[in-house]
N, C-alpha and C. Protein backbone atom coordinates (compact mmCIF):
# COMPACT_ATOMS: atom_id res chain seq x y z
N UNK A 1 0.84 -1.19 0.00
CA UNK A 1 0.00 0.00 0.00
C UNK A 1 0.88 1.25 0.00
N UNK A 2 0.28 2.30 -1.19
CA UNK A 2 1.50 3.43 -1.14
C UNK A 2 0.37 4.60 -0.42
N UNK A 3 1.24 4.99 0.91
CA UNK A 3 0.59 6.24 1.53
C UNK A 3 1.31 7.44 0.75
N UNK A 4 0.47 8.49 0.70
CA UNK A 4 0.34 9.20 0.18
C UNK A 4 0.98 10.53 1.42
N UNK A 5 1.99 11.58 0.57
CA UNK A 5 2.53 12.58 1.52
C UNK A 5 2.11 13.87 1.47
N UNK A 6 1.69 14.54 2.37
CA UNK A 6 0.71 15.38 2.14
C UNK A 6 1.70 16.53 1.93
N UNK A 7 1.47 17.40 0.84
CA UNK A 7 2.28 18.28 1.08
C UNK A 7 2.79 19.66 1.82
N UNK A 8 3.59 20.43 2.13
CA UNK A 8 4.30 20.83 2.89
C UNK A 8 3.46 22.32 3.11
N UNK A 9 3.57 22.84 3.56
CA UNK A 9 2.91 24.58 4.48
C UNK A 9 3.51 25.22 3.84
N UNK A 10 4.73 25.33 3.83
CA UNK A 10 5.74 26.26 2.73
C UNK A 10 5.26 26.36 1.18
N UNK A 11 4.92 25.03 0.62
CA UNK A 11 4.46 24.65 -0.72
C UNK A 11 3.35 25.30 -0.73
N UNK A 12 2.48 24.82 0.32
CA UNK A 12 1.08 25.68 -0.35
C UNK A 12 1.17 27.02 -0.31
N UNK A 13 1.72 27.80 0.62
CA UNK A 13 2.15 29.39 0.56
C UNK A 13 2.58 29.61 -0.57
N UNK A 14 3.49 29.43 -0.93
CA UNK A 14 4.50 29.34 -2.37
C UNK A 14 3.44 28.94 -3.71
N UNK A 15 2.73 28.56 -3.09
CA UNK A 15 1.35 28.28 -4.85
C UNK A 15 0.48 29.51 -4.75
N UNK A 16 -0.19 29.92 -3.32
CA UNK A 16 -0.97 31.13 -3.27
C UNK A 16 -0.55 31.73 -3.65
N UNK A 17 0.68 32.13 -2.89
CA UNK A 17 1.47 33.48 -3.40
C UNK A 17 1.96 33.51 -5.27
N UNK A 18 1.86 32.67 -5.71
CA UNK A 18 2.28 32.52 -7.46
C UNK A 18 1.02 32.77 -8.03
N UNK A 19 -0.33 31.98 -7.12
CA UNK A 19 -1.53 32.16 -8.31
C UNK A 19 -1.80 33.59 -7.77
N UNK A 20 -1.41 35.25 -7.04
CA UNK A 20 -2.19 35.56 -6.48
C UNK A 20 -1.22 36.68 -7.15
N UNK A 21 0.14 37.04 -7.88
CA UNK A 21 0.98 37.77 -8.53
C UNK A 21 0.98 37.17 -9.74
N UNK A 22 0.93 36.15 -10.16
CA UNK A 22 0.23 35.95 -11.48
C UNK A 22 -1.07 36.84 -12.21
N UNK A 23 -1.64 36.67 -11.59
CA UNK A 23 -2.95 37.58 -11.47
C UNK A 23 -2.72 39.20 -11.61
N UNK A 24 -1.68 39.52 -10.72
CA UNK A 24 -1.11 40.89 -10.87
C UNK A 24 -0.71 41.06 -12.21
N UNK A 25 -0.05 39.99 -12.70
CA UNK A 25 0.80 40.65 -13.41
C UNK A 25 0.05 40.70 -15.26
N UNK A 26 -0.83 39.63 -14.95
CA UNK A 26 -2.38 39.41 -15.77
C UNK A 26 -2.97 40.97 -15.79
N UNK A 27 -3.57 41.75 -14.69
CA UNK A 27 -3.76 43.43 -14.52
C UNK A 27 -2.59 44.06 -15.31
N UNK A 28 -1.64 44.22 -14.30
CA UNK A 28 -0.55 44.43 -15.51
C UNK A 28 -0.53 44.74 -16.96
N UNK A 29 -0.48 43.50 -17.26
CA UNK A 29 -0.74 43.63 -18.86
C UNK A 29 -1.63 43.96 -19.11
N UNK A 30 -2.85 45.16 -18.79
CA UNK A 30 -4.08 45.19 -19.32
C UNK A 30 -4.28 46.82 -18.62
N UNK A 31 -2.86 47.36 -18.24
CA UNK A 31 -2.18 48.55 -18.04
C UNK A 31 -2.95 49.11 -16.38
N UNK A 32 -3.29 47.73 -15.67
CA UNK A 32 -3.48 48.35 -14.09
C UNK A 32 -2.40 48.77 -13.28
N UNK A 33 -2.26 50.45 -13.25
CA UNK A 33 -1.27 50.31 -12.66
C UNK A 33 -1.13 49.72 -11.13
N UNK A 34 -2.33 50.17 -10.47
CA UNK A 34 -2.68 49.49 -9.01
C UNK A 34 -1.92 48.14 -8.77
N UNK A 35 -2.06 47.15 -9.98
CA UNK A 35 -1.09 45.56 -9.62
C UNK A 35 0.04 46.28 -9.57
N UNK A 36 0.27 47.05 -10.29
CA UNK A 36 2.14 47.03 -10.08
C UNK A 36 2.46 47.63 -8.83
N UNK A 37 1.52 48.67 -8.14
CA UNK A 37 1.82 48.92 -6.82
C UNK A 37 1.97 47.84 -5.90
N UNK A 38 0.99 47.08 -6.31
CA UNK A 38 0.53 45.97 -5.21
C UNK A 38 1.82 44.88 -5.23
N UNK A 39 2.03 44.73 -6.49
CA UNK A 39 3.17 44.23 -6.67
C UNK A 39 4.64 44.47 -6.05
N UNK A 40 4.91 45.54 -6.52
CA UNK A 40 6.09 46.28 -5.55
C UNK A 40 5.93 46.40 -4.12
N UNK A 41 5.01 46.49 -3.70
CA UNK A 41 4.69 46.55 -2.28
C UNK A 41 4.95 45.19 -1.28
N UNK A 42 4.35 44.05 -2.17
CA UNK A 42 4.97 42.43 -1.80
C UNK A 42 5.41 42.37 -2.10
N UNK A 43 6.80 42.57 -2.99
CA UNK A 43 8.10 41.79 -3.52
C UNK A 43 9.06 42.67 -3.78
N UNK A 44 9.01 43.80 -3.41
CA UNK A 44 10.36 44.82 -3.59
C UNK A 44 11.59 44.63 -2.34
N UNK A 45 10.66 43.80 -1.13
CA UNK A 45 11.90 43.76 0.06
C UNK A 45 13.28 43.12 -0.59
N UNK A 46 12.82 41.58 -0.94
CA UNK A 46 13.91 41.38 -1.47
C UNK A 46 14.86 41.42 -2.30
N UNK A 47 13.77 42.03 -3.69
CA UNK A 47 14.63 42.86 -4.61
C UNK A 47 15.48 43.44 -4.70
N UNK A 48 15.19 44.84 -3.52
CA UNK A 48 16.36 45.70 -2.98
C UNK A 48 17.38 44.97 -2.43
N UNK A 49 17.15 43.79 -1.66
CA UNK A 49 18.50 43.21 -1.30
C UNK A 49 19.59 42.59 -2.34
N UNK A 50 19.07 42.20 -3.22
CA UNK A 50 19.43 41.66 -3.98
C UNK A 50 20.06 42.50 -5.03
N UNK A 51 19.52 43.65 -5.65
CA UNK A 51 19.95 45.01 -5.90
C UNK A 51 21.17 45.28 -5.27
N UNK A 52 20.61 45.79 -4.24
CA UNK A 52 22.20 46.50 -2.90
C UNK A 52 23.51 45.48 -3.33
N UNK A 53 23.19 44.18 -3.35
CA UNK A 53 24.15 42.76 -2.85
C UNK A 53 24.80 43.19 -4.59
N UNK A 54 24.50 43.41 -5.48
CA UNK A 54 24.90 43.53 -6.84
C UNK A 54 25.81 45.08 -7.48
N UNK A 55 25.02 46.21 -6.67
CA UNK A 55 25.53 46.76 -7.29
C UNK A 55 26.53 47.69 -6.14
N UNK A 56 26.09 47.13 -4.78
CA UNK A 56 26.92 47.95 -3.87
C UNK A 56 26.34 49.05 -3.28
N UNK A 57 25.64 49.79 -3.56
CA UNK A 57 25.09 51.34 -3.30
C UNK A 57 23.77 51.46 -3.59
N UNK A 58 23.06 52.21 -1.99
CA UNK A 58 21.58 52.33 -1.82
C UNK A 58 21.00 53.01 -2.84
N UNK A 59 22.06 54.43 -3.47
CA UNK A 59 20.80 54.86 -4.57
C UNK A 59 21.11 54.19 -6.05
N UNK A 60 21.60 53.38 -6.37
CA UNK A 60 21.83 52.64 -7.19
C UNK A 60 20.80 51.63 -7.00
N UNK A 61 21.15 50.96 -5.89
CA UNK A 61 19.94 50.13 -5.90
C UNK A 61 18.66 50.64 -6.27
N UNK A 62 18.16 51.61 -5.89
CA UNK A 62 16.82 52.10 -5.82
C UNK A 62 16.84 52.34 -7.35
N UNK A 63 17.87 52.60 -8.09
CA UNK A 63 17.47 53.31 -9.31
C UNK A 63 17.09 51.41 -10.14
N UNK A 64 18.19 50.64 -9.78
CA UNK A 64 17.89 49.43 -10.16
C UNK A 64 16.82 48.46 -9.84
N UNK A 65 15.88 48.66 -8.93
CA UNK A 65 14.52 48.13 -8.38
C UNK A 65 13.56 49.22 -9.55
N UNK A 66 13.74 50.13 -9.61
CA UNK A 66 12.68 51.34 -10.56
C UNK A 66 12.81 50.58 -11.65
N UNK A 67 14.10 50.26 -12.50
CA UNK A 67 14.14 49.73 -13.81
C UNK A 67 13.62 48.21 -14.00
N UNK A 68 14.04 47.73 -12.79
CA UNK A 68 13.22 46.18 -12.69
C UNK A 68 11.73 46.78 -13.10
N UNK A 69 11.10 46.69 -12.49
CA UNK A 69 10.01 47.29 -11.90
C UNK A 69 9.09 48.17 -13.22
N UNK A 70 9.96 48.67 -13.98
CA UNK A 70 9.29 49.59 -15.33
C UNK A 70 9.30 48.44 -16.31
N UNK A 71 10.50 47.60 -16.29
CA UNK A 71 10.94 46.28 -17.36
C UNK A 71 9.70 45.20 -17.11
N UNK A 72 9.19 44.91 -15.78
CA UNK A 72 7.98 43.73 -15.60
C UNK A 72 7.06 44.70 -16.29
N UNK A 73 6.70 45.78 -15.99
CA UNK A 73 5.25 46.58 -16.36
C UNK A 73 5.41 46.45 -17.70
N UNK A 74 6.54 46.70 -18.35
CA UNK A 74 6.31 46.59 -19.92
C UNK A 74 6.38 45.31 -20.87
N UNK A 75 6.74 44.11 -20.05
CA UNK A 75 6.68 42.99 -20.41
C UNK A 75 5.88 42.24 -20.01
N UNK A 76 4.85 42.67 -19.41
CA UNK A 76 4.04 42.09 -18.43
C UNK A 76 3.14 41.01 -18.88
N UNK A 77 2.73 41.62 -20.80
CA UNK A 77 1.91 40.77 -21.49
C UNK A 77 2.49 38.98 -21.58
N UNK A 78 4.13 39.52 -21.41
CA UNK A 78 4.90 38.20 -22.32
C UNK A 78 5.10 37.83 -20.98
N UNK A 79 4.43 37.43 -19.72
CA UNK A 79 5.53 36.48 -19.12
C UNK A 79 4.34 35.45 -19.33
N UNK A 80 5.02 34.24 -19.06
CA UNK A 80 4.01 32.87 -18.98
C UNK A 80 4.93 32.12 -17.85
N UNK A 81 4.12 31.28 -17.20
CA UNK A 81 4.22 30.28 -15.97
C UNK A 81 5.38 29.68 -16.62
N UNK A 82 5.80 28.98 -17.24
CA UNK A 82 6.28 28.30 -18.45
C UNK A 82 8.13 28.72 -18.17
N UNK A 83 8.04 30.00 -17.92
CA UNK A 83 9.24 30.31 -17.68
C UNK A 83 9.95 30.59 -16.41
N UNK A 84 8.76 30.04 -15.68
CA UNK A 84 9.38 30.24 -13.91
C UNK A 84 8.13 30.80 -13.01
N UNK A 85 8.30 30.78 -12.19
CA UNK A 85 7.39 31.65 -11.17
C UNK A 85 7.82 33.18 -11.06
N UNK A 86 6.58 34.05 -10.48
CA UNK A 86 6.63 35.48 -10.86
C UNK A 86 7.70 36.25 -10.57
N UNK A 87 8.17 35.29 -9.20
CA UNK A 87 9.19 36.26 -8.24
C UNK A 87 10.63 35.83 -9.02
N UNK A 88 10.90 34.78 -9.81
CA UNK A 88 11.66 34.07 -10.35
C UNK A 88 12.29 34.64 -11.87
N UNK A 89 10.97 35.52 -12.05
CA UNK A 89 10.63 36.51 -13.15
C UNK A 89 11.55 38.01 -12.98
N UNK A 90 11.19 37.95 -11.53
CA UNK A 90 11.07 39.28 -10.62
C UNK A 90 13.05 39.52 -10.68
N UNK A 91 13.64 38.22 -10.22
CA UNK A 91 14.19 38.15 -9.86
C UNK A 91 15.60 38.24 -11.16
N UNK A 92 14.79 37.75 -12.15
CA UNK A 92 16.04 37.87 -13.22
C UNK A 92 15.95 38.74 -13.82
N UNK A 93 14.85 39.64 -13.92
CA UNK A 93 14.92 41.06 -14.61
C UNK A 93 15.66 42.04 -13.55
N UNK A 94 15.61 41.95 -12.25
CA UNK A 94 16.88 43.02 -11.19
C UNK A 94 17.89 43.07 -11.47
N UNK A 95 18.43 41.32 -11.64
CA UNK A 95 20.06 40.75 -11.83
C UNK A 95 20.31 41.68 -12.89
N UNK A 96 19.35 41.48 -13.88
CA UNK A 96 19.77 41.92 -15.17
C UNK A 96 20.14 43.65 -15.28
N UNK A 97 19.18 44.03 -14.88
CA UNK A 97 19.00 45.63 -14.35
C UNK A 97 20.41 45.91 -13.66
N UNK A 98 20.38 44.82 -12.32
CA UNK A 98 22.08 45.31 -11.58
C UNK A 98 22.94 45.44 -12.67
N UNK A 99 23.35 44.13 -13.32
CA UNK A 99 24.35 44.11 -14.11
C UNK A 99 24.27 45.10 -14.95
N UNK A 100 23.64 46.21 -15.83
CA UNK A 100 23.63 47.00 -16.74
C UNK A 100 23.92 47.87 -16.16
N UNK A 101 23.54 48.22 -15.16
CA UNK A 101 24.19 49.57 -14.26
C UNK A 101 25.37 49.39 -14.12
N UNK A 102 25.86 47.81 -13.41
CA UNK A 102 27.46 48.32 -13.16
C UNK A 102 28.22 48.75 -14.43
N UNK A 103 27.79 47.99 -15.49
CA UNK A 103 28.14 47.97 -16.72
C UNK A 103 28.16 49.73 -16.77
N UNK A 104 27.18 50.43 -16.93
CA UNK A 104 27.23 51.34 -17.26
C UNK A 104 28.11 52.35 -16.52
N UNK A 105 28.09 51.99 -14.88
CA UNK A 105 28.69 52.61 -14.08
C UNK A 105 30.52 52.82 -14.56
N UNK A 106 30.89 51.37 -14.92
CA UNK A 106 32.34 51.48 -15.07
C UNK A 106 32.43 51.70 -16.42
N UNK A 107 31.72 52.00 -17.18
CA UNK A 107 32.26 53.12 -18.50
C UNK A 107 32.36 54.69 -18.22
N UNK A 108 31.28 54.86 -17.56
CA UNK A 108 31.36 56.18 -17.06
C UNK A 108 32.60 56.22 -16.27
N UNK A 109 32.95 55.68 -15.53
CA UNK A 109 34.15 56.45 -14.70
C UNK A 109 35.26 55.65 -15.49
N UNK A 110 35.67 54.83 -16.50
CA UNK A 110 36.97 54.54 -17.23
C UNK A 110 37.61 55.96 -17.69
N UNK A 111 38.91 55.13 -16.81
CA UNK A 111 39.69 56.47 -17.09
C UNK A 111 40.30 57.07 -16.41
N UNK A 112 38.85 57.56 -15.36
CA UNK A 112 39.37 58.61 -14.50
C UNK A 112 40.43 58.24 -13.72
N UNK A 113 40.82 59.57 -12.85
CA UNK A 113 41.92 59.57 -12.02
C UNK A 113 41.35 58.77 -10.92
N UNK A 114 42.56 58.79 -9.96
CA UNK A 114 42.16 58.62 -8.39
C UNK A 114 41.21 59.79 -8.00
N UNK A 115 42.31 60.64 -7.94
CA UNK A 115 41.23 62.17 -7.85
C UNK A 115 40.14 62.53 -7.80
N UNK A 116 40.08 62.00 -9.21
CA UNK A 116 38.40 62.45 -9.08
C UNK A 116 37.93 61.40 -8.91
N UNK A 117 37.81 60.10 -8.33
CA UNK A 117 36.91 59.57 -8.29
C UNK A 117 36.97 59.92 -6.05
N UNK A 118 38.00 60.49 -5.86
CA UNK A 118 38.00 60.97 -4.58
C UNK A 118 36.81 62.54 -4.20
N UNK A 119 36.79 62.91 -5.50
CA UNK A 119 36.06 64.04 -5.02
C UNK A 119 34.33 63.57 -5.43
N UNK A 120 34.24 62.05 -5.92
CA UNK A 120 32.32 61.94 -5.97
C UNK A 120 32.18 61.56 -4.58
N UNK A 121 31.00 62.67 -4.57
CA UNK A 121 29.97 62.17 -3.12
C UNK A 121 29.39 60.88 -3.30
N UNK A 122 29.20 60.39 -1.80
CA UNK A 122 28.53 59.25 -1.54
C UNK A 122 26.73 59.63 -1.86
N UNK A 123 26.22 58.91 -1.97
CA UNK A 123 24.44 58.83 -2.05
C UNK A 123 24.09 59.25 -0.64
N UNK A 124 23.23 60.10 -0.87
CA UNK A 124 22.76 60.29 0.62
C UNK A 124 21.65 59.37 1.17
N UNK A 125 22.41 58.76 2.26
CA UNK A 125 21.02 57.78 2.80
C UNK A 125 21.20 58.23 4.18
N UNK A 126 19.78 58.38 4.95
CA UNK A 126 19.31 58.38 6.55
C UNK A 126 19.87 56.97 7.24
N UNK A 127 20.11 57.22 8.50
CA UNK A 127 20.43 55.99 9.26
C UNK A 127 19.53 55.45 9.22
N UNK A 128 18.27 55.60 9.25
CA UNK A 128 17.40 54.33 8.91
C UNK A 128 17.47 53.41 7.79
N UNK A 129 17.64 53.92 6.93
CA UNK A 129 17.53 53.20 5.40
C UNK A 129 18.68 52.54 6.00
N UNK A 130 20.18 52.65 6.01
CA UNK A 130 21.54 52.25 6.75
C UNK A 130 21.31 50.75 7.64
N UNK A 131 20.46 51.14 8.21
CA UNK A 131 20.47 50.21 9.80
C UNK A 131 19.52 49.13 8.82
N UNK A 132 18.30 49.55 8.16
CA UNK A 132 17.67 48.67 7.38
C UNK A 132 18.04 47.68 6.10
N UNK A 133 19.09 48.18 5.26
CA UNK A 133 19.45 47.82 4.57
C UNK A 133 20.98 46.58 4.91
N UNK A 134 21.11 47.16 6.36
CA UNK A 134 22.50 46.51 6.97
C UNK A 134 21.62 44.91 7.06
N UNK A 135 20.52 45.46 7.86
CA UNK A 135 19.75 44.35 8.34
C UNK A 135 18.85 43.19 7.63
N UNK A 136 18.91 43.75 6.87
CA UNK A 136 18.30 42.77 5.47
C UNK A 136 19.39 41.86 4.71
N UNK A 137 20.70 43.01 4.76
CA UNK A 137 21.38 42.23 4.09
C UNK A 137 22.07 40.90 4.96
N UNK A 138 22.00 41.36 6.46
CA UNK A 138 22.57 40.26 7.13
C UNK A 138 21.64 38.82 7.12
N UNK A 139 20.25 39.47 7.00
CA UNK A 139 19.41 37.73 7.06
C UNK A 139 19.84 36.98 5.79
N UNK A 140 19.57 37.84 4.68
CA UNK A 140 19.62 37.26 3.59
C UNK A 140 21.23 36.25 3.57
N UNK A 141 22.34 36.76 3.60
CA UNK A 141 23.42 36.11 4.15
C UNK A 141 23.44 35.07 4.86
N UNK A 142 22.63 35.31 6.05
CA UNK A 142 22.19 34.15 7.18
C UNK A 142 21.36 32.94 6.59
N UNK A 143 20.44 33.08 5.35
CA UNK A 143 19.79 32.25 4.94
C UNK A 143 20.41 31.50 3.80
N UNK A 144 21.02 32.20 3.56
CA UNK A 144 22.36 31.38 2.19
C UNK A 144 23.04 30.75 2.84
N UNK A 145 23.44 31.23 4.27
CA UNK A 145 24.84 30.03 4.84
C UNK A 145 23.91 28.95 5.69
N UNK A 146 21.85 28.95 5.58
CA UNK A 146 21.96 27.63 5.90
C UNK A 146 21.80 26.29 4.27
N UNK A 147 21.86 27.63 3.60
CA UNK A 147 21.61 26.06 2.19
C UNK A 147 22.94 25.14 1.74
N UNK A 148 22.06 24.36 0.89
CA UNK A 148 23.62 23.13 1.23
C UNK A 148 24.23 24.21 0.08
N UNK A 149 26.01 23.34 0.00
CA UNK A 149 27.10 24.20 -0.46
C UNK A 149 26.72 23.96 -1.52
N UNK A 150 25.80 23.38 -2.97
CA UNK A 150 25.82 23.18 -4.15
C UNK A 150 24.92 24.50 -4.56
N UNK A 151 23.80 24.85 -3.54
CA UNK A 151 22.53 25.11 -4.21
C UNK A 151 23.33 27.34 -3.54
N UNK A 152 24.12 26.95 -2.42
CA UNK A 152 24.79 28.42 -2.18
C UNK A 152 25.35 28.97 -3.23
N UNK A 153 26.53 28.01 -3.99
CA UNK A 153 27.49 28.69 -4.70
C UNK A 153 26.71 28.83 -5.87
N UNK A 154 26.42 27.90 -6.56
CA UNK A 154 25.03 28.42 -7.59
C UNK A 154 24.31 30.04 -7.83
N UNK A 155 23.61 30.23 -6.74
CA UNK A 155 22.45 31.26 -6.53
C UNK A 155 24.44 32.46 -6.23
N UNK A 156 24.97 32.20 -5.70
CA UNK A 156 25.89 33.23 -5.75
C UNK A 156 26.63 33.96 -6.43
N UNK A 157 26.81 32.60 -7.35
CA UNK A 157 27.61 32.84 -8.94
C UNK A 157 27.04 33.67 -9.99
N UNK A 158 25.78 32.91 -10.23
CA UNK A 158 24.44 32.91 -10.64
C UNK A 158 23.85 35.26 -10.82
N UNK A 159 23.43 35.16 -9.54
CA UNK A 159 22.79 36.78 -8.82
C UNK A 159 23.67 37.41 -8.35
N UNK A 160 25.16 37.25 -7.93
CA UNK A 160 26.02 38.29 -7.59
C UNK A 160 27.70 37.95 -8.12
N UNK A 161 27.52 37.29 -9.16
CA UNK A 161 28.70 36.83 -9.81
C UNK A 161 28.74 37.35 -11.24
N UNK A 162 27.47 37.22 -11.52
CA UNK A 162 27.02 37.63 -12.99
C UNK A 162 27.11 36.90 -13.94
N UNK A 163 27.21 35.07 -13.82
CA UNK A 163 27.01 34.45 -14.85
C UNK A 163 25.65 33.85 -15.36
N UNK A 164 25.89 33.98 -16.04
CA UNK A 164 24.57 33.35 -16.54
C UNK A 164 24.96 31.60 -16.25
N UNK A 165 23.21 31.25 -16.63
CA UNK A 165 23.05 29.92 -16.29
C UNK A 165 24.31 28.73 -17.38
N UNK A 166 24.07 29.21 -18.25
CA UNK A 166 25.73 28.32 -19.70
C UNK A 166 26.71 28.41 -18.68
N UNK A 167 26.71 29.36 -18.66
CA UNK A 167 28.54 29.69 -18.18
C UNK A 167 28.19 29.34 -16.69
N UNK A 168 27.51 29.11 -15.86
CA UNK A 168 27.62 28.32 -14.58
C UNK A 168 27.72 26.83 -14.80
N UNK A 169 26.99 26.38 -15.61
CA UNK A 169 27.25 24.73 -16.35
C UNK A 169 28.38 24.49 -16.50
N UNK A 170 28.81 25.33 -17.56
CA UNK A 170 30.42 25.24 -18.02
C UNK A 170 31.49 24.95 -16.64
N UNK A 171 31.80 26.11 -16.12
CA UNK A 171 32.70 26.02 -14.87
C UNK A 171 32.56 25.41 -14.05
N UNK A 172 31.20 24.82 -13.30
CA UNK A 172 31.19 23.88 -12.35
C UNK A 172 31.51 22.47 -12.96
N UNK A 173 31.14 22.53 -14.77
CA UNK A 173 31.11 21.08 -15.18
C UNK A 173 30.19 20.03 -14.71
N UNK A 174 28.47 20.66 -14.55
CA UNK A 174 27.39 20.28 -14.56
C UNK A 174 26.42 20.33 -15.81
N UNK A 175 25.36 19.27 -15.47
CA UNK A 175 24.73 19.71 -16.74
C UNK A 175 23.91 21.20 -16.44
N UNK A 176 23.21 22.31 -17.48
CA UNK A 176 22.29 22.84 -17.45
C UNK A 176 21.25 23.00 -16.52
N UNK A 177 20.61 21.48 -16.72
CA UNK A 177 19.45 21.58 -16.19
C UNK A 177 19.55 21.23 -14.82
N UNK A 178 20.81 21.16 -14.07
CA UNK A 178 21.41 20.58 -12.80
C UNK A 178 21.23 22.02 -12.14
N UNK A 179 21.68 23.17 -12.97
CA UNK A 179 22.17 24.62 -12.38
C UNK A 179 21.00 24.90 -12.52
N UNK A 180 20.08 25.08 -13.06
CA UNK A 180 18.66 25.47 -12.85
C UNK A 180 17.89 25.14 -11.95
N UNK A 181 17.69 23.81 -11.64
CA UNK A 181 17.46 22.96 -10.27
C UNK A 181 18.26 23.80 -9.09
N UNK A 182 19.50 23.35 -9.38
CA UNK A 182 20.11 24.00 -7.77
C UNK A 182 19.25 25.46 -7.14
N UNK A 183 19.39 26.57 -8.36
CA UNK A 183 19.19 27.66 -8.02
C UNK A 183 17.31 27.83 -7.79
N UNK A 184 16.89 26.91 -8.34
CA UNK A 184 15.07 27.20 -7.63
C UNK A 184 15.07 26.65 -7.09
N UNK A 185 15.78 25.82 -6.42
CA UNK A 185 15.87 24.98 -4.84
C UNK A 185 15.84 26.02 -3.94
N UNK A 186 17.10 26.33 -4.08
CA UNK A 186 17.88 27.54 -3.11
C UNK A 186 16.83 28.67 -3.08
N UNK A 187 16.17 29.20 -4.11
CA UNK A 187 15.53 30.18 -3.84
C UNK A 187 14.00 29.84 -3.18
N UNK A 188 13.96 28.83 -3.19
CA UNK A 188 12.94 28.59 -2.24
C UNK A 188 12.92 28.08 -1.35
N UNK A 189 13.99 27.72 -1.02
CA UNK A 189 14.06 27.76 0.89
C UNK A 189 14.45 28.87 1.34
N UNK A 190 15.35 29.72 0.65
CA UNK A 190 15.33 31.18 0.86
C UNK A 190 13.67 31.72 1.37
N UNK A 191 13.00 31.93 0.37
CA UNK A 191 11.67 32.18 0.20
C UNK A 191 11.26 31.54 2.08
N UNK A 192 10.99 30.58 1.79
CA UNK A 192 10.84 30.16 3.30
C UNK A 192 11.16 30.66 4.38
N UNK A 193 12.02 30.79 4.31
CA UNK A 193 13.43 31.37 5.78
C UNK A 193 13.14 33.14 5.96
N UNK A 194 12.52 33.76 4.51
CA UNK A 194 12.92 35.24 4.03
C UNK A 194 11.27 35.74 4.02
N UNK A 195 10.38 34.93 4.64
CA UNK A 195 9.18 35.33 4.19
C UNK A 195 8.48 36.67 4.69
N UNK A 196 8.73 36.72 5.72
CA UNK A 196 8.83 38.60 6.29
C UNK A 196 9.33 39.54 4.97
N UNK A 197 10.06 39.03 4.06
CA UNK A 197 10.53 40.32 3.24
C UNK A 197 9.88 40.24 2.09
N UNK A 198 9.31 39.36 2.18
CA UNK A 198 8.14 39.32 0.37
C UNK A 198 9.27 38.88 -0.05
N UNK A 199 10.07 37.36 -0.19
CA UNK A 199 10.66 36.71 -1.29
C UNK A 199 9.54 36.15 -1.99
């Protein structure tokens, strides 16, 4: 006799929460802006971390959550289930966003002196944003060092390394569809562990 395993509390959260930003992003495409508030409002916590963790700097980040964030609204028609879950969606249009900024960042300053890169001001942020952003970034950290070491270095390489999924295959000398696995593993026990921040 095969008993049957009921599935997990985390899982069913993780389906609501997909059929319930799906839906958003369904409005979305049909130019509500209200989903995209609603949207940003549940899922920007971790964005920004993930942002910050990429490009280094709070108003950078912020400018890189805005461009995420304009990039879903205008693609909103084309996403399908098919290609991941929303936040999964969410999550590779930021990377992508980080990476173009730094990109852009270090053309702009090629070149320069020491000098002047001694005389740009820092971004102005309040100790709150500071203490908040310290603090986000430490869970998120805390929740990567409990995943196993395959599914860590992955999601690390991966969102703050800047390879894409080929070139993570390549260098670890896995298949493809091994590095894809690892990293929606990882991001969903993340998700689990991170659920206070709208992963």
């Amino acid at each position: 006799m095969i008993v049957g395993v009921a599935p997990a509390a985390g899982s069913h959260l993780e389906d609501s929460r997909q059929t319930a930003w799906k839906i958003l992003v369904e409005r979305m495409s049909q130019g509500d802006h209200g989903a995209l508030s609603e949207l940003y409002d549940q899922s920007s916590g971790i964005l920004y971390a993930l942002a910050l963790r990429i490009v280094q700097n709070p108003g950078d980040a912020e400018e890189t959550l805005h461009d995420a964030y304009l990039r879903a609204w205008r693609s909103a028609s084309a996403y399908t289930e098919e290609r991941g879950s929303v936040m999964s969606w969410l999550v590779l249009m930021t990377r992508s966003c980080g990476i173009d900024r730094l990109r852009a960042t270090r053309r702009h300053y090629a070149g320069r002196s020491a000098q002047d890169f001694s005389q740009v001001e820092s971004p102005m942020t309040t100790p709150e944003t500071a203490v908040e952003s310290k603090q986000k970034n430490q869970r998120i950290r805390a929740a990567m060092g409990h995943l196993p070491e395959d599914q860590r270095q992955a999601i690390e390489l991966a969102f703050f390394g800047g390879l894409t999924h080929s070139e993570l295959a390549a260098q670890l000398g896995v298949p493809l569809g091994t590095i894809k696995t690892r990293i929606r593993s990882g991001l969903q026990r993340m998700r689990l562990s991170l659920g206070d921040l709208s992963l």
